[in-house]
C-alpha atoms as a PDB file:
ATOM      1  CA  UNK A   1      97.388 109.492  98.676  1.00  0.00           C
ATOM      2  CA  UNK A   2      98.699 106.719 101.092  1.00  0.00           C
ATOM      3  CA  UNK A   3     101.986 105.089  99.695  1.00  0.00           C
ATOM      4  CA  UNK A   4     102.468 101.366  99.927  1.00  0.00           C
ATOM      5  CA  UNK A   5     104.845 100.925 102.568  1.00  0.00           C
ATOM      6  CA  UNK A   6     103.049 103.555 105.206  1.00  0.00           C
ATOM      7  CA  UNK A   7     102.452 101.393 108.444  1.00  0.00           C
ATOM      8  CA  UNK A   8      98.777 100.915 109.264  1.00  0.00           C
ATOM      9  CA  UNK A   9      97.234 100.262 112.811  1.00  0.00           C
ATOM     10  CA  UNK A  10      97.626  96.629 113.475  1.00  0.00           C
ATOM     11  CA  UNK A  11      94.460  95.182 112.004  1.00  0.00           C
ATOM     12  CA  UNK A  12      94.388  91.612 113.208  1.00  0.00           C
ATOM     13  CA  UNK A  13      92.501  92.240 116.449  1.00  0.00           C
ATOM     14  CA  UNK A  14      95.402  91.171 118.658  1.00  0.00           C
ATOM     15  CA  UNK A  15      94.837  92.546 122.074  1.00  0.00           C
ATOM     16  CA  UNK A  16      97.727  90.541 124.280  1.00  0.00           C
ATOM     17  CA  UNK A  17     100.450  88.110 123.795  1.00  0.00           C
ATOM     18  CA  UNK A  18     100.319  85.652 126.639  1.00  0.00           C
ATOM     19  CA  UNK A  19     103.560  83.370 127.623  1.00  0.00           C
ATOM     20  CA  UNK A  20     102.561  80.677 129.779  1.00  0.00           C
ATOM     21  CA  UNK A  21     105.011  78.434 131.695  1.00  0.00           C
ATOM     22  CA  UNK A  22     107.648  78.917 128.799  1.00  0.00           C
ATOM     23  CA  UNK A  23     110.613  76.780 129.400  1.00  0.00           C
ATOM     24  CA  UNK A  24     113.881  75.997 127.890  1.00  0.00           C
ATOM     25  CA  UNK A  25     116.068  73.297 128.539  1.00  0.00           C
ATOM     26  CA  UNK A  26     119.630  72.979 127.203  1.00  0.00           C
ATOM     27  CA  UNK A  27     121.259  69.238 127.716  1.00  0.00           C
ATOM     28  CA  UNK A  28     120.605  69.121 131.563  1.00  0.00           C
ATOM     29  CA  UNK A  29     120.468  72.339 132.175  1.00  0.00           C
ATOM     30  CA  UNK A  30     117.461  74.629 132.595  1.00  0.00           C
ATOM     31  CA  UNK A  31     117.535  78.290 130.989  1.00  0.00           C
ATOM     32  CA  UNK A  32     114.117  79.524 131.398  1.00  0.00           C
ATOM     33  CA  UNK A  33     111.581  77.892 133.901  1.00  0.00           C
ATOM     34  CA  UNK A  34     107.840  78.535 133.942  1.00  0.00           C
ATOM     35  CA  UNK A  35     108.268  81.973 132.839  1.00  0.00           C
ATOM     36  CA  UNK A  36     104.668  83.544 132.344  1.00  0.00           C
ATOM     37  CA  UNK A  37     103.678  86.934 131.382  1.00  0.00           C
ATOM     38  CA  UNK A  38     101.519  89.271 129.120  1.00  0.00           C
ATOM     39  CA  UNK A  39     102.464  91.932 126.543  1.00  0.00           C
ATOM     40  CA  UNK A  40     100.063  94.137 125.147  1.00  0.00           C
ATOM     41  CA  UNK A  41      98.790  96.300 122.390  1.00  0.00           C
ATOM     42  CA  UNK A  42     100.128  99.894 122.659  1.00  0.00           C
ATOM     43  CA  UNK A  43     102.797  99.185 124.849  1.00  0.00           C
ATOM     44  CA  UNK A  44     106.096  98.875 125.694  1.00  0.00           C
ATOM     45  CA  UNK A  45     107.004  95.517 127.888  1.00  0.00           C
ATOM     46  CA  UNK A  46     110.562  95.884 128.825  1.00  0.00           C
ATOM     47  CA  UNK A  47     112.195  92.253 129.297  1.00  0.00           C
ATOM     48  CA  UNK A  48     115.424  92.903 132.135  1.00  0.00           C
ATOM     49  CA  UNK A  49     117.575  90.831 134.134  1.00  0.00           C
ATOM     50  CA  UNK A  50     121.503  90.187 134.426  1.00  0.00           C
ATOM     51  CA  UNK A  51     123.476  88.765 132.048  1.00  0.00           C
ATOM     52  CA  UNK A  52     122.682  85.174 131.717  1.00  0.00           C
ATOM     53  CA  UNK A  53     119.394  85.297 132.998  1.00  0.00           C
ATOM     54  CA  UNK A  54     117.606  83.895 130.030  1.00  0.00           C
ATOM     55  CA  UNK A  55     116.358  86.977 127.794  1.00  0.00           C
ATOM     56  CA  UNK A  56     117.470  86.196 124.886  1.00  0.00           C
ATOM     57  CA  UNK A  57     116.486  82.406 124.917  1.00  0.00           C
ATOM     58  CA  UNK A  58     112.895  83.345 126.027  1.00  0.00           C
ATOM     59  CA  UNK A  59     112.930  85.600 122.913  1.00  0.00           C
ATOM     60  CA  UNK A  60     113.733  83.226 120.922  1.00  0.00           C
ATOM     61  CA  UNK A  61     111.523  80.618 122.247  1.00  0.00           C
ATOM     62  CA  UNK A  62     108.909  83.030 121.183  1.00  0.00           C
ATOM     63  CA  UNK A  63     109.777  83.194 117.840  1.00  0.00           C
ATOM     64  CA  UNK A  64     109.903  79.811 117.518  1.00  0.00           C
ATOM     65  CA  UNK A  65     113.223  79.157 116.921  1.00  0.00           C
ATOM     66  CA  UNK A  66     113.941  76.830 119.492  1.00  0.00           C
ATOM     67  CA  UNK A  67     112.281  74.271 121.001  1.00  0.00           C
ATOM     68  CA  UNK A  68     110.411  75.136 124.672  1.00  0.00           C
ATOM     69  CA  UNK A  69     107.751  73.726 126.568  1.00  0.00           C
ATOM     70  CA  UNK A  70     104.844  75.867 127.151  1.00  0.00           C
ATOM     71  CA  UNK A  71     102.698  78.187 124.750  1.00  0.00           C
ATOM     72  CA  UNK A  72     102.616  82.010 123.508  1.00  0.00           C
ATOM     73  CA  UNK A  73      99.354  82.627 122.969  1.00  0.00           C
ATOM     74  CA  UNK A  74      97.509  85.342 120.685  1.00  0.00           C
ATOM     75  CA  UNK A  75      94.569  86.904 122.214  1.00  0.00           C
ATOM     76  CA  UNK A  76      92.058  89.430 120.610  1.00  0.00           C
ATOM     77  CA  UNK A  77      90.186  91.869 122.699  1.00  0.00           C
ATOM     78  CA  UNK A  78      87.437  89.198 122.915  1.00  0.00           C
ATOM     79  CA  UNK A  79      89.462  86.151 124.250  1.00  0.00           C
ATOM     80  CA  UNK A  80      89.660  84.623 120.803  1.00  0.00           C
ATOM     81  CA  UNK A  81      93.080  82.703 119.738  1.00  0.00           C
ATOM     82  CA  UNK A  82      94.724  84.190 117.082  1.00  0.00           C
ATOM     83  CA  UNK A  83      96.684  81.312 114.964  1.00  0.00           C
ATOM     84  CA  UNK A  84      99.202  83.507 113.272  1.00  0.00           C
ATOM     85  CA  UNK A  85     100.473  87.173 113.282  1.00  0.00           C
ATOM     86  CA  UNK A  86     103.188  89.214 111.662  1.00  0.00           C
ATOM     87  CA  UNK A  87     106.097  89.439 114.005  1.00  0.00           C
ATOM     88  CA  UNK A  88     108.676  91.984 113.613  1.00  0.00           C
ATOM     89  CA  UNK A  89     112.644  91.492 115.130  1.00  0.00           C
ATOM     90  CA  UNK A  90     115.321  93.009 115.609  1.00  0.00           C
ATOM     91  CA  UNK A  91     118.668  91.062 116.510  1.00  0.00           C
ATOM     92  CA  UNK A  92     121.165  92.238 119.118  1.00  0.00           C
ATOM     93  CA  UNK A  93     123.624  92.588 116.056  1.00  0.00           C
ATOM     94  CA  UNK A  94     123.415  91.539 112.461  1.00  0.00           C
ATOM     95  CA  UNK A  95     125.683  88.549 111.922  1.00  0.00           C
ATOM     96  CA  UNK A  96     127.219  89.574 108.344  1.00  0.00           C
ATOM     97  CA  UNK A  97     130.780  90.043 105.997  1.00  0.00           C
ATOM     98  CA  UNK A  98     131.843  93.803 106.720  1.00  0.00           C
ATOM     99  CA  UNK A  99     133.649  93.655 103.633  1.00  0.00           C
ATOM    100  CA  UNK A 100     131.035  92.087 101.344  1.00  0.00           C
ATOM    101  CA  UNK A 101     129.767  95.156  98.912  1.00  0.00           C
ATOM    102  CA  UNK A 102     125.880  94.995  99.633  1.00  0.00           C
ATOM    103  CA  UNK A 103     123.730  98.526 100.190  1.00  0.00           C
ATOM    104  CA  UNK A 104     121.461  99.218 102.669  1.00  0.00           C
ATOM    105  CA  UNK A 105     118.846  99.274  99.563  1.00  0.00           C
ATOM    106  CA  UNK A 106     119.917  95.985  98.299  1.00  0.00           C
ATOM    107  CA  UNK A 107     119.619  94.365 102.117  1.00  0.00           C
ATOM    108  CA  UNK A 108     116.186  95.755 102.490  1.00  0.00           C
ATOM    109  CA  UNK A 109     115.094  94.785  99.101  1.00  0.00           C
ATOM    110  CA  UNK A 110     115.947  91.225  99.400  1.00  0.00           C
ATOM    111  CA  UNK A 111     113.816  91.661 102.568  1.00  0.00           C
ATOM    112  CA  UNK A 112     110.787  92.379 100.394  1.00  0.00           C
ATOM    113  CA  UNK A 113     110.730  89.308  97.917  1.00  0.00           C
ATOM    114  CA  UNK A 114     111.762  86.185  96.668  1.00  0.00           C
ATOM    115  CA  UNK A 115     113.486  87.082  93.345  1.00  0.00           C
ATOM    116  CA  UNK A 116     117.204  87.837  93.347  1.00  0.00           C
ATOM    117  CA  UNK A 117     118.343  91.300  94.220  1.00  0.00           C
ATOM    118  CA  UNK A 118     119.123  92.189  90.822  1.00  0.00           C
ATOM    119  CA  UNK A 119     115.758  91.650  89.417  1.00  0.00           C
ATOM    120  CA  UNK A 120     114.066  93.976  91.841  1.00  0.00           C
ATOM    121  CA  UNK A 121     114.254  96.973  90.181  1.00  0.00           C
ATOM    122  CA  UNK A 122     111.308  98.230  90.426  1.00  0.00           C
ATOM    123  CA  UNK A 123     110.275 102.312  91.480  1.00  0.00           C
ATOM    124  CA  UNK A 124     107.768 101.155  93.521  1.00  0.00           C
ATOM    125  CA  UNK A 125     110.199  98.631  95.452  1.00  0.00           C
ATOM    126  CA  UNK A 126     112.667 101.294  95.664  1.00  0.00           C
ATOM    127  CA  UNK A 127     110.312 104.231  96.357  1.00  0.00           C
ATOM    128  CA  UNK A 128     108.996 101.581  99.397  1.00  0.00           C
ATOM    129  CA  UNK A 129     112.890 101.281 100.906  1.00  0.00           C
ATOM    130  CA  UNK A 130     113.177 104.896 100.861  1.00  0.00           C
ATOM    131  CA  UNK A 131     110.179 105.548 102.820  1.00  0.00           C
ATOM    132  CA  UNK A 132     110.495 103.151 105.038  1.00  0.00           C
ATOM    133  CA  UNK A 133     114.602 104.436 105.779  1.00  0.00           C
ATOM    134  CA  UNK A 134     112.625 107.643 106.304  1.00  0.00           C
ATOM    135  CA  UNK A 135     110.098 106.197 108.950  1.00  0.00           C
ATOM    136  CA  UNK A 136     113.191 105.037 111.081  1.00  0.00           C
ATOM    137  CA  UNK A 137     115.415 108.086 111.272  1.00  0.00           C
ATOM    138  CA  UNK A 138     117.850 106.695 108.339  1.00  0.00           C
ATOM    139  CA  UNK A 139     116.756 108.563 105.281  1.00  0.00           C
ATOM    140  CA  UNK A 140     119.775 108.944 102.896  1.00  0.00           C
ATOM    141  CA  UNK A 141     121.303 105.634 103.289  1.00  0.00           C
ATOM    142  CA  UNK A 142     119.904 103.775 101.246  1.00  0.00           C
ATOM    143  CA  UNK A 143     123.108 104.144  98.593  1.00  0.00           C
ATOM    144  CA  UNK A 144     125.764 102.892 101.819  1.00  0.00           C
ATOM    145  CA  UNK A 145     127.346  99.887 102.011  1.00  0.00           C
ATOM    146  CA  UNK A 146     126.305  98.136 104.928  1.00  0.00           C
ATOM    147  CA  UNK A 147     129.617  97.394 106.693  1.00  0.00           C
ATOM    148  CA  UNK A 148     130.228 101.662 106.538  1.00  0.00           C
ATOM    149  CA  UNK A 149     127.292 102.516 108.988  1.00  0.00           C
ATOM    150  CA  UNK A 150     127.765 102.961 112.552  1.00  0.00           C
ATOM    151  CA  UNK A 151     126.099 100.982 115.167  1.00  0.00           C
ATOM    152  CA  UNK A 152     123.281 103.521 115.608  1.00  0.00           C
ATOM    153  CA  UNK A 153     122.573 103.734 111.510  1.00  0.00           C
ATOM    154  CA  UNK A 154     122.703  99.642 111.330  1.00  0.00           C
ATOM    155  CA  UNK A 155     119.894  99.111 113.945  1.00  0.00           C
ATOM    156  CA  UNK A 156     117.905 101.884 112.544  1.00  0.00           C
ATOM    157  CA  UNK A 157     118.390  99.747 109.317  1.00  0.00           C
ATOM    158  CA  UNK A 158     117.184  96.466 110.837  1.00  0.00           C
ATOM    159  CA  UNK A 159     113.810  98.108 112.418  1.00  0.00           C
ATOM    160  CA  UNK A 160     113.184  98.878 108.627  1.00  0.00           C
ATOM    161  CA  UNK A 161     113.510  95.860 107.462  1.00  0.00           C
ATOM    162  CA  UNK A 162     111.392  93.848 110.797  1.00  0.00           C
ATOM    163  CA  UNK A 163     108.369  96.522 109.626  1.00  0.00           C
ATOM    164  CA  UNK A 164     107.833  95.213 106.906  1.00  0.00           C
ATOM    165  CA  UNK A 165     105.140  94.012 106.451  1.00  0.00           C
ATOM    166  CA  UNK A 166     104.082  96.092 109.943  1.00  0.00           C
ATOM    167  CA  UNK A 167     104.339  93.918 112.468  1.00  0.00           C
ATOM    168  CA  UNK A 168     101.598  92.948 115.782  1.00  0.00           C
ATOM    169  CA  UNK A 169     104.396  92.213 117.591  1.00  0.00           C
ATOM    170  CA  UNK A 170     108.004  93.991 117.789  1.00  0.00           C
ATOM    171  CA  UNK A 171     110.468  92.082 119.282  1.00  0.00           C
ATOM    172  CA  UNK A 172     113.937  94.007 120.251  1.00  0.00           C
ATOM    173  CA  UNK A 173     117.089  92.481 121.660  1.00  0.00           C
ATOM    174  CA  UNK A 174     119.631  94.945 123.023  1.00  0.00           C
ATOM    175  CA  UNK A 175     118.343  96.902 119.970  1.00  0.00           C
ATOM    176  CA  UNK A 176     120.903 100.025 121.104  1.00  0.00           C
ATOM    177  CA  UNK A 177     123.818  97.784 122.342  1.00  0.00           C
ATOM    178  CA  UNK A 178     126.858  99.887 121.566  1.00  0.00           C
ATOM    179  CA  UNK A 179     124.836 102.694 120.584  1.00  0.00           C
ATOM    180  CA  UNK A 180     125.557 106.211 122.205  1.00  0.00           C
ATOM    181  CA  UNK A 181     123.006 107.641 124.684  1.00  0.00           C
ATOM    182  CA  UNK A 182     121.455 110.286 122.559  1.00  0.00           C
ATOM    183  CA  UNK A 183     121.075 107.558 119.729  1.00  0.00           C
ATOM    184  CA  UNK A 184     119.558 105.380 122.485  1.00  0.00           C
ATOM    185  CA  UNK A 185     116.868 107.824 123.309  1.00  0.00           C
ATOM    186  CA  UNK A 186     116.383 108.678 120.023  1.00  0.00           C
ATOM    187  CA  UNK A 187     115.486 105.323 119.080  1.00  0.00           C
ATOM    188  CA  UNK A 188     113.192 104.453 122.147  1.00  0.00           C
ATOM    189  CA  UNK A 189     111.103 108.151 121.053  1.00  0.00           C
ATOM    190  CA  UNK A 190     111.217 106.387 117.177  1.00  0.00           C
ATOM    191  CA  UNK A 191     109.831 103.258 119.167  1.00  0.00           C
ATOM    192  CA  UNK A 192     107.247 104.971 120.981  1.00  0.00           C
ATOM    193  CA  UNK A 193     105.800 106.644 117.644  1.00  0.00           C
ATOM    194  CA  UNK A 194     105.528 103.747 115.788  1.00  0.00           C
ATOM    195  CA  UNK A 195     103.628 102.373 118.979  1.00  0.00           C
ATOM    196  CA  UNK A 196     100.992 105.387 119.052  1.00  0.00           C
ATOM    197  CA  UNK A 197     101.022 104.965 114.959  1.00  0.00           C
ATOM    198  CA  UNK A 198     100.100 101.063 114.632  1.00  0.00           C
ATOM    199  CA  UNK A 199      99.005  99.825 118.308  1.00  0.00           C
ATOM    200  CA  UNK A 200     101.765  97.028 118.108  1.00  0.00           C
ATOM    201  CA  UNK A 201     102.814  95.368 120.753  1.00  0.00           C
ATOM    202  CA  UNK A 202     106.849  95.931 121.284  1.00  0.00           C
ATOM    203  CA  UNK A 203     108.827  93.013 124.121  1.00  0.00           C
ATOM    204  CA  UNK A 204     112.489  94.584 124.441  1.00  0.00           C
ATOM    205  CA  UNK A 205     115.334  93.316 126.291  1.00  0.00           C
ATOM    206  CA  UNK A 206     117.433  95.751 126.909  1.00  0.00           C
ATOM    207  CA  UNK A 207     120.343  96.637 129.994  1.00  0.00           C
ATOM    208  CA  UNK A 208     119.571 100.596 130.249  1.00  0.00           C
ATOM    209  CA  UNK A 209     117.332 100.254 132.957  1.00  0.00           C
ATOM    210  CA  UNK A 210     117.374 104.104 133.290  1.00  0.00           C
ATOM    211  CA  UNK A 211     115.363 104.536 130.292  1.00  0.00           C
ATOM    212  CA  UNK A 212     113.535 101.278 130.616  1.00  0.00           C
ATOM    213  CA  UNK A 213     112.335 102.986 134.083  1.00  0.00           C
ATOM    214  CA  UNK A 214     111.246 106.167 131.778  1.00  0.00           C
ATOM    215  CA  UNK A 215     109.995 104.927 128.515  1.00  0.00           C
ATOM    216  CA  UNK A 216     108.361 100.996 129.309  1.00  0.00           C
ATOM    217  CA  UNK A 217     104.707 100.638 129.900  1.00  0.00           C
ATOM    218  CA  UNK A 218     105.538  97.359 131.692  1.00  0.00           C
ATOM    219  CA  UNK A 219     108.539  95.536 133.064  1.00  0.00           C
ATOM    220  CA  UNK A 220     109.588  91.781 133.377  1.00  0.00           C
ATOM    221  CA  UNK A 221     112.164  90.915 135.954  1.00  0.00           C
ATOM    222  CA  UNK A 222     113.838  87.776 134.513  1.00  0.00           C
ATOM    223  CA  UNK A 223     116.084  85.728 136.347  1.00  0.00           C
ATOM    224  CA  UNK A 224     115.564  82.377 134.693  1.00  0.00           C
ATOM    225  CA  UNK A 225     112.045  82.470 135.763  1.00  0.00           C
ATOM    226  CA  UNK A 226     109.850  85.488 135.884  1.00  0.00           C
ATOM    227  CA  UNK A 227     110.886  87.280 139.520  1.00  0.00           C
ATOM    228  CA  UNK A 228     108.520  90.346 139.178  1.00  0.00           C
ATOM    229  CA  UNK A 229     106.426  91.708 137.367  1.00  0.00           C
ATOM    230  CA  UNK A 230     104.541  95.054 136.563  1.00  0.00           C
ATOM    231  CA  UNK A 231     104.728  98.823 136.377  1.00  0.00           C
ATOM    232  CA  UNK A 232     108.548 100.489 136.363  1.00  0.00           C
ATOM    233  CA  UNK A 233     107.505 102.010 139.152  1.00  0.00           C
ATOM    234  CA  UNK A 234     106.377  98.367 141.174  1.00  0.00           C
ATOM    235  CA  UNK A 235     109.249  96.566 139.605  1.00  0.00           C
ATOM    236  CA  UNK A 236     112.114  99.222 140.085  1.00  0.00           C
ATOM    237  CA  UNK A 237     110.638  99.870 143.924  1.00  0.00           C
ATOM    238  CA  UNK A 238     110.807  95.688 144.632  1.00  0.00           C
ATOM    239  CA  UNK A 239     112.695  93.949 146.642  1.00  0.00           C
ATOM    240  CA  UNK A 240     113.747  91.656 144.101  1.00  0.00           C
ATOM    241  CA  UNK A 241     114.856  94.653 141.557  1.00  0.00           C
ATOM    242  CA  UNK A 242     117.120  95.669 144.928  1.00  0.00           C
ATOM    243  CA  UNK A 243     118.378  92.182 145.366  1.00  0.00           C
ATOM    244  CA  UNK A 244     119.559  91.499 141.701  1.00  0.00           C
ATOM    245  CA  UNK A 245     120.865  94.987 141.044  1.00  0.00           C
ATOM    246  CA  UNK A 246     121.686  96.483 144.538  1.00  0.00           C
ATOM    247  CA  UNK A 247     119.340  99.044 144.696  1.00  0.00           C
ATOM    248  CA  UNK A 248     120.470 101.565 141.501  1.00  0.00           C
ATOM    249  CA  UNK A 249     118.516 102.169 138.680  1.00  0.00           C
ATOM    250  CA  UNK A 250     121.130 102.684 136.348  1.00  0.00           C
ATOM    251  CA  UNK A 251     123.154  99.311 137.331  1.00  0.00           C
END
């Protein structure tokens, strides 16, 4: 028997997510300039750069949320334009009141629907958190208060909540900031499951460019504009990789 909340290969067609000439301007200044790429089904395209080179703001001129010049486009293996698909994210950090008494059940629950918290009682809701806790490491916590997890428990929280309802594209920002290195890599091998298990198509930014050299399918040199692009292994070996982070892998 399948339950309801067991993530299914991405079923929209979606082959590629294309950025073309994305740019973002803030007052006079510029953020991101004609930054163009492709991220793909089944893989891993790791988004890195210094601080302040625009990661974040291309990310979120993806999403939508601000206002950019340029196009994302949706491709399906055929060339076809895909108007819409579900889009999964996960936020550097989750803006919220410590102290306020909400559960990790009651945050994912108000994820699911529009009624109040209170009037989502339902097994099947609740059966549907538990499962999905138990897809992303975090099984047992559905009972905590949110402001008592750590930072590894929290993000393992929020990937719950951005797969539902499973996602084309997974979009991750920092997604193991202040997270310790054995709860890094156990996140990235969660990541990599869920990418063999539904074909979606994951963009991370993220600063460990040790495992980014280990674990990403493709990599995106940002530095307000796109510098390089390509395999770990053509991006890490470049001389613009050398340039912007003097050479060491784990700058």
């Amino acid at each position: 028997m399948r339950h309801q909340n067991e993530l299914q290969p991405c079923g929209c067609g979606l082959c590629s997510v294309e950025i073309n000439h994305l740019g973002v301007r803030r007052g006079r200044d510029t953020i991101v300039e004609d930054a163009s790429f492709t991220a793909r089904c089944g893989e891993l395209t790791a988004l890195i750069g210094v601080n302040g080179a625009g990661k974040t703001t291309l990310l979120k001129a993806i999403l939508g949320e601000i206002p950019h010049t340029g196009e994302v486009i949706y491709a399906t293996h055929d060339d076809r334009r895909l108007h819409r698909i579900n889009i999964g994210y996960v936020p550097q950090k989750l803006d919220f009141d410590a102290s306020s008494p909400v559960s990790v059940e009651d945050f994912l629950l108000a994820g699911r629907t529009a009624l109040p918290v209170w009037l989502c009682g339902r097994k099947g809701d609740r059966a549907a958190v538990r499962e999905a806790l138990a897809l992303c490491g975090a099984q047992g916590l559905e009972k905590r208060m949110l402001g008592d997890l750590s930072g590894g428990e929290l993000q393992r929280v929020m990937l719950a909540q951005a797969l539902h309802p499973t996602p084309e594209l997974l979009i991750l920002d920092e997604p193991v900031s202040g997270v310790d290195n054995v709860g890094s890599e156990h996140f990235y091998r969660l990541i990599r499951e869920l990418i063999d298990r539904t074909h979606m198509a994951v963009l991370m930014v993220s600063h460990d460019l040790d495992l980014m050299r280990r674990e990403a399918d493709h990599v995106v040199l940002l530095k307000r504009r796109v510098i390089c692009s390509g395999t770990p292994e053509e991006v890490f070996s470049s001389g613009a990789f050398r340039t912007m982070f003097g050479g060491g892998a784990d700058a």
